[in-house]
ModelCIF file with pLDDT and N, C-alpha, C, O atoms, coordinates in Angstrom:
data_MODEL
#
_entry.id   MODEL 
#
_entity.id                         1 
_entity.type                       polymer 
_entity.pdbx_number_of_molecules   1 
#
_entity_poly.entity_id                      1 
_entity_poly.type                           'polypeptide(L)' 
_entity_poly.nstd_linkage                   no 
_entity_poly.nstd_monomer                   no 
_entity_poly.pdbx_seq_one_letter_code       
;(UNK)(UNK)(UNK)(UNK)(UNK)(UNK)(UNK)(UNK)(UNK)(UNK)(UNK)(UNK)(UNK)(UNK)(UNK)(UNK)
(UNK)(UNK)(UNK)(UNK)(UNK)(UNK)(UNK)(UNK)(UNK)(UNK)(UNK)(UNK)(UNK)(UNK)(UNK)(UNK)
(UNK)(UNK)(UNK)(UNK)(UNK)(UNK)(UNK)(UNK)(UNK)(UNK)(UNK)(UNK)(UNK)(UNK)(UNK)
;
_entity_poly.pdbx_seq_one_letter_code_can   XXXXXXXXXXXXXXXXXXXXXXXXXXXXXXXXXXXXXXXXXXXXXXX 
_entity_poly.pdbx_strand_id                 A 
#
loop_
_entity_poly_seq.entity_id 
_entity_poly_seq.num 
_entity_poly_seq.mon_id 
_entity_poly_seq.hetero 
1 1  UNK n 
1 2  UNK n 
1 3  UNK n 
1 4  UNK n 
1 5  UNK n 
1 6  UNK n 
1 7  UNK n 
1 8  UNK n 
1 9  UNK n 
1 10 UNK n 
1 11 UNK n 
1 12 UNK n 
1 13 UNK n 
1 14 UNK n 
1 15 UNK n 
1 16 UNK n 
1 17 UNK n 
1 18 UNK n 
1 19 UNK n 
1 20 UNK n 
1 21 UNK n 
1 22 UNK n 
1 23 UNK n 
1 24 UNK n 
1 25 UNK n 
1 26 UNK n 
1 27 UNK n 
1 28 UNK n 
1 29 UNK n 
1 30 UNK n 
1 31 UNK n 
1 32 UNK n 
1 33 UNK n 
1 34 UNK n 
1 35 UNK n 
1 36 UNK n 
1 37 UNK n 
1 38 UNK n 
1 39 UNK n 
1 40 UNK n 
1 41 UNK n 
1 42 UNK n 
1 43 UNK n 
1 44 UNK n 
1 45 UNK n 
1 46 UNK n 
1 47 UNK n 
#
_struct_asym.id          A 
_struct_asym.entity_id   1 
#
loop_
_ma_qa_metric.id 
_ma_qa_metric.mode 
_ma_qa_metric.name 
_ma_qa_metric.software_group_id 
_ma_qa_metric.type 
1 global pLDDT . pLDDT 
2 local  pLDDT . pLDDT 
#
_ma_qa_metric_global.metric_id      1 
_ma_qa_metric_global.metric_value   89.11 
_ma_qa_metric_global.model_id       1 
_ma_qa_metric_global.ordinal_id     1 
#
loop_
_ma_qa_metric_local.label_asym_id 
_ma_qa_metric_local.label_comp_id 
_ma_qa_metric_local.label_seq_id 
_ma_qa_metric_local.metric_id 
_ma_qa_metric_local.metric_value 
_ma_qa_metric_local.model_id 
_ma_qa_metric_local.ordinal_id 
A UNK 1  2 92.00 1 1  
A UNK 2  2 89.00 1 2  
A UNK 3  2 89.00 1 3  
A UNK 4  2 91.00 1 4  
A UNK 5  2 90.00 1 5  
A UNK 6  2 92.00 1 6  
A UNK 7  2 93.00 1 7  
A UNK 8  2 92.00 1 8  
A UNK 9  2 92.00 1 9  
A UNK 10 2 93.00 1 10 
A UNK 11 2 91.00 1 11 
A UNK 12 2 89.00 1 12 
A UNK 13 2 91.00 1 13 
A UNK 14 2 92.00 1 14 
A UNK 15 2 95.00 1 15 
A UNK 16 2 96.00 1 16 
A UNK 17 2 97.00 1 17 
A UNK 18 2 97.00 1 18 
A UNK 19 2 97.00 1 19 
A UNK 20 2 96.00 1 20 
A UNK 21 2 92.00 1 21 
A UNK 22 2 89.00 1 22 
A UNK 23 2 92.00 1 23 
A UNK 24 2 89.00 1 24 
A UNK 25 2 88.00 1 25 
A UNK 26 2 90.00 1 26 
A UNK 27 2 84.00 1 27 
A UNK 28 2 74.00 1 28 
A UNK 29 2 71.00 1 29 
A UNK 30 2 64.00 1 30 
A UNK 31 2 61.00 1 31 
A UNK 32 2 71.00 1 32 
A UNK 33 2 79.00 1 33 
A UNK 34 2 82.00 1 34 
A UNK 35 2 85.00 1 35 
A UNK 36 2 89.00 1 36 
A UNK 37 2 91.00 1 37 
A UNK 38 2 90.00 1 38 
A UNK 39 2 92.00 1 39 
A UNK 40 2 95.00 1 40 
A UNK 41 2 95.00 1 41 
A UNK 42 2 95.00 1 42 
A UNK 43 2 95.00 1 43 
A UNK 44 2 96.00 1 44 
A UNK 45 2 95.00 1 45 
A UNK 46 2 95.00 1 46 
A UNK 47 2 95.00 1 47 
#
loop_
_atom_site.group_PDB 
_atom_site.id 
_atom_site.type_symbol 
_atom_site.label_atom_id 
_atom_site.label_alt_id 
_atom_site.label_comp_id 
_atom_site.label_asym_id 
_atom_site.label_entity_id 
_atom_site.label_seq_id 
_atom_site.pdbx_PDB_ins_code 
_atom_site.Cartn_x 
_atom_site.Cartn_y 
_atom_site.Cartn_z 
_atom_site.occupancy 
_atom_site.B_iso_or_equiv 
_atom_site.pdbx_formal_charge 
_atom_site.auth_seq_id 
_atom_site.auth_comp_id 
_atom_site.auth_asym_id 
_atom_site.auth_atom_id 
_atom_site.pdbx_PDB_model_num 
ATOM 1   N N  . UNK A 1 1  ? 31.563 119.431 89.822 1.00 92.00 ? 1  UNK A N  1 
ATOM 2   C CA . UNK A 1 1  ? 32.007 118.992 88.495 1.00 92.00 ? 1  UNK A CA 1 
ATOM 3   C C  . UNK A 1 1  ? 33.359 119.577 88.110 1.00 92.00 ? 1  UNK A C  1 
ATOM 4   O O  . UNK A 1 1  ? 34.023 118.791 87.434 1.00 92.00 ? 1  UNK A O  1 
ATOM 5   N N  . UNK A 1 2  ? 34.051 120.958 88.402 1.00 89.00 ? 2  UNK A N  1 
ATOM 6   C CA . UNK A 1 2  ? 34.655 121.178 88.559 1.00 89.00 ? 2  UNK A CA 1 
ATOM 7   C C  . UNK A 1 2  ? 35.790 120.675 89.160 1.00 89.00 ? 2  UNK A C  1 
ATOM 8   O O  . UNK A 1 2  ? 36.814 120.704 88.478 1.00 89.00 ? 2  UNK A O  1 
ATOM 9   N N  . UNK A 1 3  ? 35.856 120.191 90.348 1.00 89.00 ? 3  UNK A N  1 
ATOM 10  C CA . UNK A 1 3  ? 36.988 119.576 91.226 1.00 89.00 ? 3  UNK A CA 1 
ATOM 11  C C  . UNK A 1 3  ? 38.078 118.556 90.399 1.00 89.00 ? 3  UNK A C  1 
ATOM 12  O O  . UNK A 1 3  ? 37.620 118.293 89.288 1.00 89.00 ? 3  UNK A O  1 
ATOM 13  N N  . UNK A 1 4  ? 38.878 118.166 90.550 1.00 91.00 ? 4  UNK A N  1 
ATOM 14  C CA . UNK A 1 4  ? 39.847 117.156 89.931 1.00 91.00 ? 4  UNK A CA 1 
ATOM 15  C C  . UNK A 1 4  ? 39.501 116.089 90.229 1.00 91.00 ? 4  UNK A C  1 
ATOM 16  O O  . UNK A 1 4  ? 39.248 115.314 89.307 1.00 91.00 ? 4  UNK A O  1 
ATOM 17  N N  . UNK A 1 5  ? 39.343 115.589 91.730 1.00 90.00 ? 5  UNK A N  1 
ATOM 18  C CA . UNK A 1 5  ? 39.297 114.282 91.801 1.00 90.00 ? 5  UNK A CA 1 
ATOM 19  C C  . UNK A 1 5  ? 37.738 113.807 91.567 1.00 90.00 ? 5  UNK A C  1 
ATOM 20  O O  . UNK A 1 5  ? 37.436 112.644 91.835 1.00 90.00 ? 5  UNK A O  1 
ATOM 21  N N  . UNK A 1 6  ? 36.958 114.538 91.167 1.00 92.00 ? 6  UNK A N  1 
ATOM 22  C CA . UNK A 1 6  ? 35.435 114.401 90.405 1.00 92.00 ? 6  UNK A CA 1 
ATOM 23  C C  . UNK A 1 6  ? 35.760 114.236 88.918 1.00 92.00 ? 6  UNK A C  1 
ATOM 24  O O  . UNK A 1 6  ? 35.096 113.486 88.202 1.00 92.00 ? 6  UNK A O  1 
ATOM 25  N N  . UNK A 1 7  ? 36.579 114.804 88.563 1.00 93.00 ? 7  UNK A N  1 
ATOM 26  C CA . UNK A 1 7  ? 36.769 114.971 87.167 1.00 93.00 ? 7  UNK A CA 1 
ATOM 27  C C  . UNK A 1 7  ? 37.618 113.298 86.890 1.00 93.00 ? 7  UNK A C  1 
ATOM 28  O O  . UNK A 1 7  ? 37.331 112.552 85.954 1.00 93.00 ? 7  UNK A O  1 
ATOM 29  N N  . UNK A 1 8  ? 38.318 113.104 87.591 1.00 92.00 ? 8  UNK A N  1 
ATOM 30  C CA . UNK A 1 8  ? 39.254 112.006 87.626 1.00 92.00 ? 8  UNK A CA 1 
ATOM 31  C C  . UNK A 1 8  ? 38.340 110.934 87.671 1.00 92.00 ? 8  UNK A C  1 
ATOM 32  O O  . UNK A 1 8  ? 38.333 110.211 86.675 1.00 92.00 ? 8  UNK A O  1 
ATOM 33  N N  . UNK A 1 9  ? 37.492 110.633 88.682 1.00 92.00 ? 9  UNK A N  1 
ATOM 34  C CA . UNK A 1 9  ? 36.212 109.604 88.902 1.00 92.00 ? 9  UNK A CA 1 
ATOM 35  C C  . UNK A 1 9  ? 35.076 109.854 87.177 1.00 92.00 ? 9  UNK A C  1 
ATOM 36  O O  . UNK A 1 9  ? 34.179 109.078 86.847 1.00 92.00 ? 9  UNK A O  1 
ATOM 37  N N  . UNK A 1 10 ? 35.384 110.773 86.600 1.00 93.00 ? 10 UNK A N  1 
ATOM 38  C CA . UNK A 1 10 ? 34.318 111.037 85.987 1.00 93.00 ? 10 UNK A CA 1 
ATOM 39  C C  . UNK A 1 10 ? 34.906 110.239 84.465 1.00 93.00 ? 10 UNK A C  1 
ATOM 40  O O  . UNK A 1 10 ? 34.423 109.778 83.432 1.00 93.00 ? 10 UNK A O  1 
ATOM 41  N N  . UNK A 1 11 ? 35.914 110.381 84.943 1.00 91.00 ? 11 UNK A N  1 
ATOM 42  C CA . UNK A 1 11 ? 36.635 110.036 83.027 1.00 91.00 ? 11 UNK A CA 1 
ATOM 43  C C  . UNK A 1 11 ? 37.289 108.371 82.980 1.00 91.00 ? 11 UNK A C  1 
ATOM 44  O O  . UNK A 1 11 ? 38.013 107.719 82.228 1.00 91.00 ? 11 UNK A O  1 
ATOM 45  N N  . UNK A 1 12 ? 36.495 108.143 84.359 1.00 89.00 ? 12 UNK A N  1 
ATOM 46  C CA . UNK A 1 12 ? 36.705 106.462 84.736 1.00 89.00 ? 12 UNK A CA 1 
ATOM 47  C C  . UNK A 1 12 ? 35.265 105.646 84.612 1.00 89.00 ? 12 UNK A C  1 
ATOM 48  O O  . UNK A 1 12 ? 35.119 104.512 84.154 1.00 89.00 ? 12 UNK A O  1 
ATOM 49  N N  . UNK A 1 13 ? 34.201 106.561 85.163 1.00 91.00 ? 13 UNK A N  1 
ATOM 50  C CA . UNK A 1 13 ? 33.422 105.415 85.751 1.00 91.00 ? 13 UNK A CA 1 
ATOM 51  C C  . UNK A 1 13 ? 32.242 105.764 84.129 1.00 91.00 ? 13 UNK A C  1 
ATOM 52  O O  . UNK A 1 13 ? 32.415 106.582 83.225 1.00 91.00 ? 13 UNK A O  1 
ATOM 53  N N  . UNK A 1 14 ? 31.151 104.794 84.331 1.00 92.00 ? 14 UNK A N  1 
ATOM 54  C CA . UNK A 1 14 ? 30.456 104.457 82.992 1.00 92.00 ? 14 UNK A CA 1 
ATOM 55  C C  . UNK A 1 14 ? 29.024 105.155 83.022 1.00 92.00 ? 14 UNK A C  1 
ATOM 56  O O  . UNK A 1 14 ? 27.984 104.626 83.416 1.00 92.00 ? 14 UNK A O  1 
ATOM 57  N N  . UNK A 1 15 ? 29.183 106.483 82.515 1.00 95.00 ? 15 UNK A N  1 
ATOM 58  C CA . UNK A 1 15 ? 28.223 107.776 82.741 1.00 95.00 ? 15 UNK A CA 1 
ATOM 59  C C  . UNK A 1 15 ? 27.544 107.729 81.550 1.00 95.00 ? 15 UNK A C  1 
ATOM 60  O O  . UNK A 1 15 ? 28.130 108.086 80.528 1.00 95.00 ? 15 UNK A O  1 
ATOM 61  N N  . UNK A 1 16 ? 26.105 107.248 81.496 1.00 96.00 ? 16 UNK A N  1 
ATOM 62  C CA . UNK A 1 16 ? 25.695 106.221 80.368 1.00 96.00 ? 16 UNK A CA 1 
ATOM 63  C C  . UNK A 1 16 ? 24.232 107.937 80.323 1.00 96.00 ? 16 UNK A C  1 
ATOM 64  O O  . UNK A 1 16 ? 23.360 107.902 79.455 1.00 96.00 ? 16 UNK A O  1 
ATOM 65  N N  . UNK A 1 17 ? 24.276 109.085 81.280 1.00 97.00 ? 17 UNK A N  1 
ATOM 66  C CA . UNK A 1 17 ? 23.358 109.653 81.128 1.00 97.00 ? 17 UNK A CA 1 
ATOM 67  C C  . UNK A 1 17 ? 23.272 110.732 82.119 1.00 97.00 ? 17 UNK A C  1 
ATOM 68  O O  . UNK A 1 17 ? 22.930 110.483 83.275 1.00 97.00 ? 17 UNK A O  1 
ATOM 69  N N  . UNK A 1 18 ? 23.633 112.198 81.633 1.00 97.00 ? 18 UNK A N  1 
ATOM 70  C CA . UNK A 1 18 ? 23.639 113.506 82.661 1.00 97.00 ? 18 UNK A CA 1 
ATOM 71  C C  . UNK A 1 18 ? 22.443 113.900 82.605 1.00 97.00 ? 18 UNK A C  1 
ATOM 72  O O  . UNK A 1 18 ? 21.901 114.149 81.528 1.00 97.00 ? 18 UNK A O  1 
ATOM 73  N N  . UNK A 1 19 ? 21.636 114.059 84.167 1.00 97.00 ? 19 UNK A N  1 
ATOM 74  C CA . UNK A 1 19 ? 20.162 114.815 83.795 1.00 97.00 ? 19 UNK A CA 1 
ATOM 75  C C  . UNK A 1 19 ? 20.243 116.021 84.837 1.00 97.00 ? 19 UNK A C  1 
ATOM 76  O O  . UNK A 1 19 ? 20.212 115.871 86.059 1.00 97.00 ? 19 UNK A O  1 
ATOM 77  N N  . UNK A 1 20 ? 20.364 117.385 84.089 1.00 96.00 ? 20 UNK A N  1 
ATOM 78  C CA . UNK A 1 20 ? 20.481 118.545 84.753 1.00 96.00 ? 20 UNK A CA 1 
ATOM 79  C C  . UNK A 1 20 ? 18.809 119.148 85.274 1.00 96.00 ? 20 UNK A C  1 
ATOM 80  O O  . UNK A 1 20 ? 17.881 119.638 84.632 1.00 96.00 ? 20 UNK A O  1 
ATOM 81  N N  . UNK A 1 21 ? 18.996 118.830 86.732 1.00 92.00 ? 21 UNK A N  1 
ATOM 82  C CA . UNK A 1 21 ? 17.710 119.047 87.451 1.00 92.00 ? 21 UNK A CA 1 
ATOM 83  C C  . UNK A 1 21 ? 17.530 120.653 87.577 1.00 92.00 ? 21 UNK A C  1 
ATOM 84  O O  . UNK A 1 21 ? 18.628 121.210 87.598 1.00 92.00 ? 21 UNK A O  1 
ATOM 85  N N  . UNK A 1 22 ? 16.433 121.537 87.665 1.00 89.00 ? 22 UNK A N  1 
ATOM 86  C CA . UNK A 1 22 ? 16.219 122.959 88.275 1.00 89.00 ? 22 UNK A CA 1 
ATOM 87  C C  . UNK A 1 22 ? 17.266 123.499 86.794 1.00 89.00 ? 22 UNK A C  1 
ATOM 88  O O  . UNK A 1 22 ? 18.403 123.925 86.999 1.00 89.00 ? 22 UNK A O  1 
ATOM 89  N N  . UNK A 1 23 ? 16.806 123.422 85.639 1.00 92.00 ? 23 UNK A N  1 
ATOM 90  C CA . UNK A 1 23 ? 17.635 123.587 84.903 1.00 92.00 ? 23 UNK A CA 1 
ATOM 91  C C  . UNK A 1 23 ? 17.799 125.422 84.758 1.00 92.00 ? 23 UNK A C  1 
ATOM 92  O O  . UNK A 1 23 ? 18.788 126.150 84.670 1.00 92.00 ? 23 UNK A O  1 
ATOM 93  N N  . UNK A 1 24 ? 16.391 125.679 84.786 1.00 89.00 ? 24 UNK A N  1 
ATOM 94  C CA . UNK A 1 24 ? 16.620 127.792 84.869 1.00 89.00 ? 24 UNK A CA 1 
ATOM 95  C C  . UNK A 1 24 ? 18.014 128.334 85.421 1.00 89.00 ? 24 UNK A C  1 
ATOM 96  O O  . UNK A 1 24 ? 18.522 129.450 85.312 1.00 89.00 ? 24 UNK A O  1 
ATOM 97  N N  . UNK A 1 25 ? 18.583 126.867 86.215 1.00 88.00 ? 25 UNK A N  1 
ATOM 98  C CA . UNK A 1 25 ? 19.482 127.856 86.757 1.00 88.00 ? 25 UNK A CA 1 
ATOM 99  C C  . UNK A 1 25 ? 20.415 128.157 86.170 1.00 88.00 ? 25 UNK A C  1 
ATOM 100 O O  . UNK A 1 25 ? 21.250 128.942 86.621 1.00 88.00 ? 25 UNK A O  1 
ATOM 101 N N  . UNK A 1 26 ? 20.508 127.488 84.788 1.00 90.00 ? 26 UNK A N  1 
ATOM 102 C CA . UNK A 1 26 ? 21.659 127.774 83.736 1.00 90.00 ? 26 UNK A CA 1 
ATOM 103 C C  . UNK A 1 26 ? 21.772 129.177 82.722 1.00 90.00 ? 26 UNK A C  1 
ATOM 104 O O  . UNK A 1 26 ? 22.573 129.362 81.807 1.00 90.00 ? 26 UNK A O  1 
ATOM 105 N N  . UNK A 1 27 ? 20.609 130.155 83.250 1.00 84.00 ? 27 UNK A N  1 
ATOM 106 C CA . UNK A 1 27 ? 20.406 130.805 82.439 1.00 84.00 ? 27 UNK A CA 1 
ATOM 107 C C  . UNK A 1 27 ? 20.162 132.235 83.157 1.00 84.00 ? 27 UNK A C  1 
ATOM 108 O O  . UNK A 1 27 ? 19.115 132.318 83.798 1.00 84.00 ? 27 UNK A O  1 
ATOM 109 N N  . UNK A 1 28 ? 20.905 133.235 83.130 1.00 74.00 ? 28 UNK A N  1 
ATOM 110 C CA . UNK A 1 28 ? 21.223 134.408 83.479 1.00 74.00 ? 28 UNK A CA 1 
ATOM 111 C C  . UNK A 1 28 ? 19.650 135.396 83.601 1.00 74.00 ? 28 UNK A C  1 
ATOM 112 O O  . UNK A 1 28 ? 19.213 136.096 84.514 1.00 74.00 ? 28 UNK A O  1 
ATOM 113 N N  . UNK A 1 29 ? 19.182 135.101 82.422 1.00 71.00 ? 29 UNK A N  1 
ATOM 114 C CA . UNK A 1 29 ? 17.424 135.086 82.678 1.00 71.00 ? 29 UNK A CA 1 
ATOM 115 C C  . UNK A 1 29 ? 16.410 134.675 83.436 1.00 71.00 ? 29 UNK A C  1 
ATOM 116 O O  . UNK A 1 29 ? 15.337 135.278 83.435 1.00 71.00 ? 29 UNK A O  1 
ATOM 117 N N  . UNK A 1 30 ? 16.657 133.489 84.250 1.00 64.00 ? 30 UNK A N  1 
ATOM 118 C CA . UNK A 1 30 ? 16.232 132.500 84.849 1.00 64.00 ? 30 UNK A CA 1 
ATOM 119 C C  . UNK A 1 30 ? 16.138 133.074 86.255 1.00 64.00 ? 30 UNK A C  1 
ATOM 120 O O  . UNK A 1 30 ? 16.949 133.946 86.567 1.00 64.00 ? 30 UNK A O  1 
ATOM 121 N N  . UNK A 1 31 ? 15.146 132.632 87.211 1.00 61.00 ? 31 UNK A N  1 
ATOM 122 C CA . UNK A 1 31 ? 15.199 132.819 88.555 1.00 61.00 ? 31 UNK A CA 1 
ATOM 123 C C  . UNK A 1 31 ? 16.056 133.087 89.818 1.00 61.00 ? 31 UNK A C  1 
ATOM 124 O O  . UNK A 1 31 ? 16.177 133.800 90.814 1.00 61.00 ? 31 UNK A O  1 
ATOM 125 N N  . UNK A 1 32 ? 16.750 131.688 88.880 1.00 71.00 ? 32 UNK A N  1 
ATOM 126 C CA . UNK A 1 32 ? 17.418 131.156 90.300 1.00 71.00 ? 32 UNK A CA 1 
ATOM 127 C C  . UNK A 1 32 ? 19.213 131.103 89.523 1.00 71.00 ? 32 UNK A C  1 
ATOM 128 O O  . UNK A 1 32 ? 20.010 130.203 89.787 1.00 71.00 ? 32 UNK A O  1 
ATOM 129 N N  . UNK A 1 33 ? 19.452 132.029 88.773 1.00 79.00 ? 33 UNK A N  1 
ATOM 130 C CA . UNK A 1 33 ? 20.780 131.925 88.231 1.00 79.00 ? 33 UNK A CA 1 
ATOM 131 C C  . UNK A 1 33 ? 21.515 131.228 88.971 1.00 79.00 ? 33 UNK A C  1 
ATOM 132 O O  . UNK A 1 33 ? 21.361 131.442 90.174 1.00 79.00 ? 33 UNK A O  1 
ATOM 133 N N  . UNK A 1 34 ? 22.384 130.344 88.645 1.00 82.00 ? 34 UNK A N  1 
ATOM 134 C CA . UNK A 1 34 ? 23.784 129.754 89.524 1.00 82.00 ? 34 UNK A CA 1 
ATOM 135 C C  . UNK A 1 34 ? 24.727 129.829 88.436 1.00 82.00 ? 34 UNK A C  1 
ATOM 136 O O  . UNK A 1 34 ? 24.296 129.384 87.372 1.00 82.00 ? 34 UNK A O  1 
ATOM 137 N N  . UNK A 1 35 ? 26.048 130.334 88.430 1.00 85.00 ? 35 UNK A N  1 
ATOM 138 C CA . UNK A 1 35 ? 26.836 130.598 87.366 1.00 85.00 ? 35 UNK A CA 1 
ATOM 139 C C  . UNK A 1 35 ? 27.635 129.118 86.962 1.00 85.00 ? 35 UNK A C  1 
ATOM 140 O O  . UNK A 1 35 ? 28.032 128.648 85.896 1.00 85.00 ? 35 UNK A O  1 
ATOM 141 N N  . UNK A 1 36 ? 27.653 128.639 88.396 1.00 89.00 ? 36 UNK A N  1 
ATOM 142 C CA . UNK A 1 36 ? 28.155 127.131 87.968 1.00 89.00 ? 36 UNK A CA 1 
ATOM 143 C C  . UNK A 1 36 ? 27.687 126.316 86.854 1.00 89.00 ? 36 UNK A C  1 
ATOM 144 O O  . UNK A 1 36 ? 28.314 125.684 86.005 1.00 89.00 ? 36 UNK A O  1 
ATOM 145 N N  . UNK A 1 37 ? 26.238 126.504 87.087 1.00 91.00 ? 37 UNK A N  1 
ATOM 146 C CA . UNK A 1 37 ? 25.582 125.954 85.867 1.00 91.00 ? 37 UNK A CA 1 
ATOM 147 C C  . UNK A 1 37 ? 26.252 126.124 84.600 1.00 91.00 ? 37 UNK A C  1 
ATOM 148 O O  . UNK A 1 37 ? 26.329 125.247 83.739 1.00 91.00 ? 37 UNK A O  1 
ATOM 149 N N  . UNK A 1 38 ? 26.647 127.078 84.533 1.00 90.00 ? 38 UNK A N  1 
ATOM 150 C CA . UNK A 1 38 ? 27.061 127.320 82.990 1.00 90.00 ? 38 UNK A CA 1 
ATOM 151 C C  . UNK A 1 38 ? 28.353 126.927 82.508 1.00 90.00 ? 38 UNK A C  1 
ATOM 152 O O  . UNK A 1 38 ? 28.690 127.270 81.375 1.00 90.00 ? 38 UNK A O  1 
ATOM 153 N N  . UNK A 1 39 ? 29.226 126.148 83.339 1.00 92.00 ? 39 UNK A N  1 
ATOM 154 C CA . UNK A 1 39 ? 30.001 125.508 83.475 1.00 92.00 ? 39 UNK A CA 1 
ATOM 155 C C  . UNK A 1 39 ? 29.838 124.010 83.199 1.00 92.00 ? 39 UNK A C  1 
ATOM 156 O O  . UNK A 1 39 ? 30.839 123.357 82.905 1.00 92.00 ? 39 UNK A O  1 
ATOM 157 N N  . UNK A 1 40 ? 28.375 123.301 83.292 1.00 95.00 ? 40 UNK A N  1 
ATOM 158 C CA . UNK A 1 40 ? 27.962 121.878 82.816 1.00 95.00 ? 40 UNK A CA 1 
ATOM 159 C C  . UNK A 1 40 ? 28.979 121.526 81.621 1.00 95.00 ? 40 UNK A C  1 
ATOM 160 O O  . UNK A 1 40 ? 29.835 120.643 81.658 1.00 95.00 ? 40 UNK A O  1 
ATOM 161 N N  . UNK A 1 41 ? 28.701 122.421 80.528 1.00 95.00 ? 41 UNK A N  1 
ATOM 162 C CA . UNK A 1 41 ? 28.859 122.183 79.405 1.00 95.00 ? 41 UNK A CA 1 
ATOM 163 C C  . UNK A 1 41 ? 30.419 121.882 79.199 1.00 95.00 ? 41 UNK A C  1 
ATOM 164 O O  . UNK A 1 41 ? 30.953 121.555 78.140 1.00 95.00 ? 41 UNK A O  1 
ATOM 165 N N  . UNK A 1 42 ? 31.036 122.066 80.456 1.00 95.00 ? 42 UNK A N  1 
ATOM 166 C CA . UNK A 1 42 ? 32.354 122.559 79.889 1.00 95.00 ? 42 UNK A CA 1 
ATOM 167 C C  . UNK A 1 42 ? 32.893 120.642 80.506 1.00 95.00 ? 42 UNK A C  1 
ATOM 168 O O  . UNK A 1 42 ? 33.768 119.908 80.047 1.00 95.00 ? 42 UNK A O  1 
ATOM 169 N N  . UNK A 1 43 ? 31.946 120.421 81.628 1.00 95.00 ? 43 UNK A N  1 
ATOM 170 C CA . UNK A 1 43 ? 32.266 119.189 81.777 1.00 95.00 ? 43 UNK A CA 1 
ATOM 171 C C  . UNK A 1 43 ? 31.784 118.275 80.693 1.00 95.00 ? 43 UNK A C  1 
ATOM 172 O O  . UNK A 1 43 ? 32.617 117.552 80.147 1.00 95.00 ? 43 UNK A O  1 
ATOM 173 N N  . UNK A 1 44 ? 30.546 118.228 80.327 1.00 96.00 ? 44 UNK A N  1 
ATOM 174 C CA . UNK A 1 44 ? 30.317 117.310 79.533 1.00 96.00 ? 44 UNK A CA 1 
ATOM 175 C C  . UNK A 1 44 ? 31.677 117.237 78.187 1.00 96.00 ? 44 UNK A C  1 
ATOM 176 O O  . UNK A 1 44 ? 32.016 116.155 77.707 1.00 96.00 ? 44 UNK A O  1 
ATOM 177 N N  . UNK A 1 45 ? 32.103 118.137 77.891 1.00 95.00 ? 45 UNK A N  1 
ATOM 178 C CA . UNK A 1 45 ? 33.046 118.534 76.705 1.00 95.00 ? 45 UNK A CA 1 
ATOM 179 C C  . UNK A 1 45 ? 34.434 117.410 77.255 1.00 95.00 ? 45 UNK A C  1 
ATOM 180 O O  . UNK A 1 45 ? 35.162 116.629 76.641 1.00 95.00 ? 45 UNK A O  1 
ATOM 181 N N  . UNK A 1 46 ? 34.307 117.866 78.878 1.00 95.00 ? 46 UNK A N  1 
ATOM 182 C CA . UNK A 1 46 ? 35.582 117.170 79.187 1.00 95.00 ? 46 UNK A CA 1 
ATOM 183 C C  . UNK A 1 46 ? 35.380 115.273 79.083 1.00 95.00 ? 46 UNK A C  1 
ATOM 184 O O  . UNK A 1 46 ? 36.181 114.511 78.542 1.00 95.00 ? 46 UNK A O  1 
ATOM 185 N N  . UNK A 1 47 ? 34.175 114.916 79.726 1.00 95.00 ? 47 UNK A N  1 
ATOM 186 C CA . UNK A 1 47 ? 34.042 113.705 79.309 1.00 95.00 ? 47 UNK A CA 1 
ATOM 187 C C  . UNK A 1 47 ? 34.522 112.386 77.813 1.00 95.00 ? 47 UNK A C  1 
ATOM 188 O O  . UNK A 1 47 ? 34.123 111.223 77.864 1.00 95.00 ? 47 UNK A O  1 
#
C-alpha cells in the first residue's frame, strides 16, 4: 500500500470496499503485530 505505483493504481481504479483480514495485526497488543498495519489508515486517508 505503500509503494507509488500501488498508490498510483489505487487513486485510479474503483475501490468500492477495503476489508482488512487478520486484523490483530494492527495493534501493538495483538499477537501477531505487523507495523505496516498501522500504516492502512494512512492509505485509506490517501484515497
Amino acid at each position: 500500500l505503500e509503494t507509488e505505483l500501488f498508490r498510483d493504481f489505487a487513486k485510479e481504479a474503483p475501490i468500492s470496499m477495503v476489508a482488512v483480514d487478520e486484523a490483530h495485526c494492527i495493534s501493538q497488543w495483538g499477537q501477531d503485530f505487523r507495523p505496516s498495519y498501522t500504516r492502512i489508515l494512512d492509505f485509506l486517508e490517501f484515497l
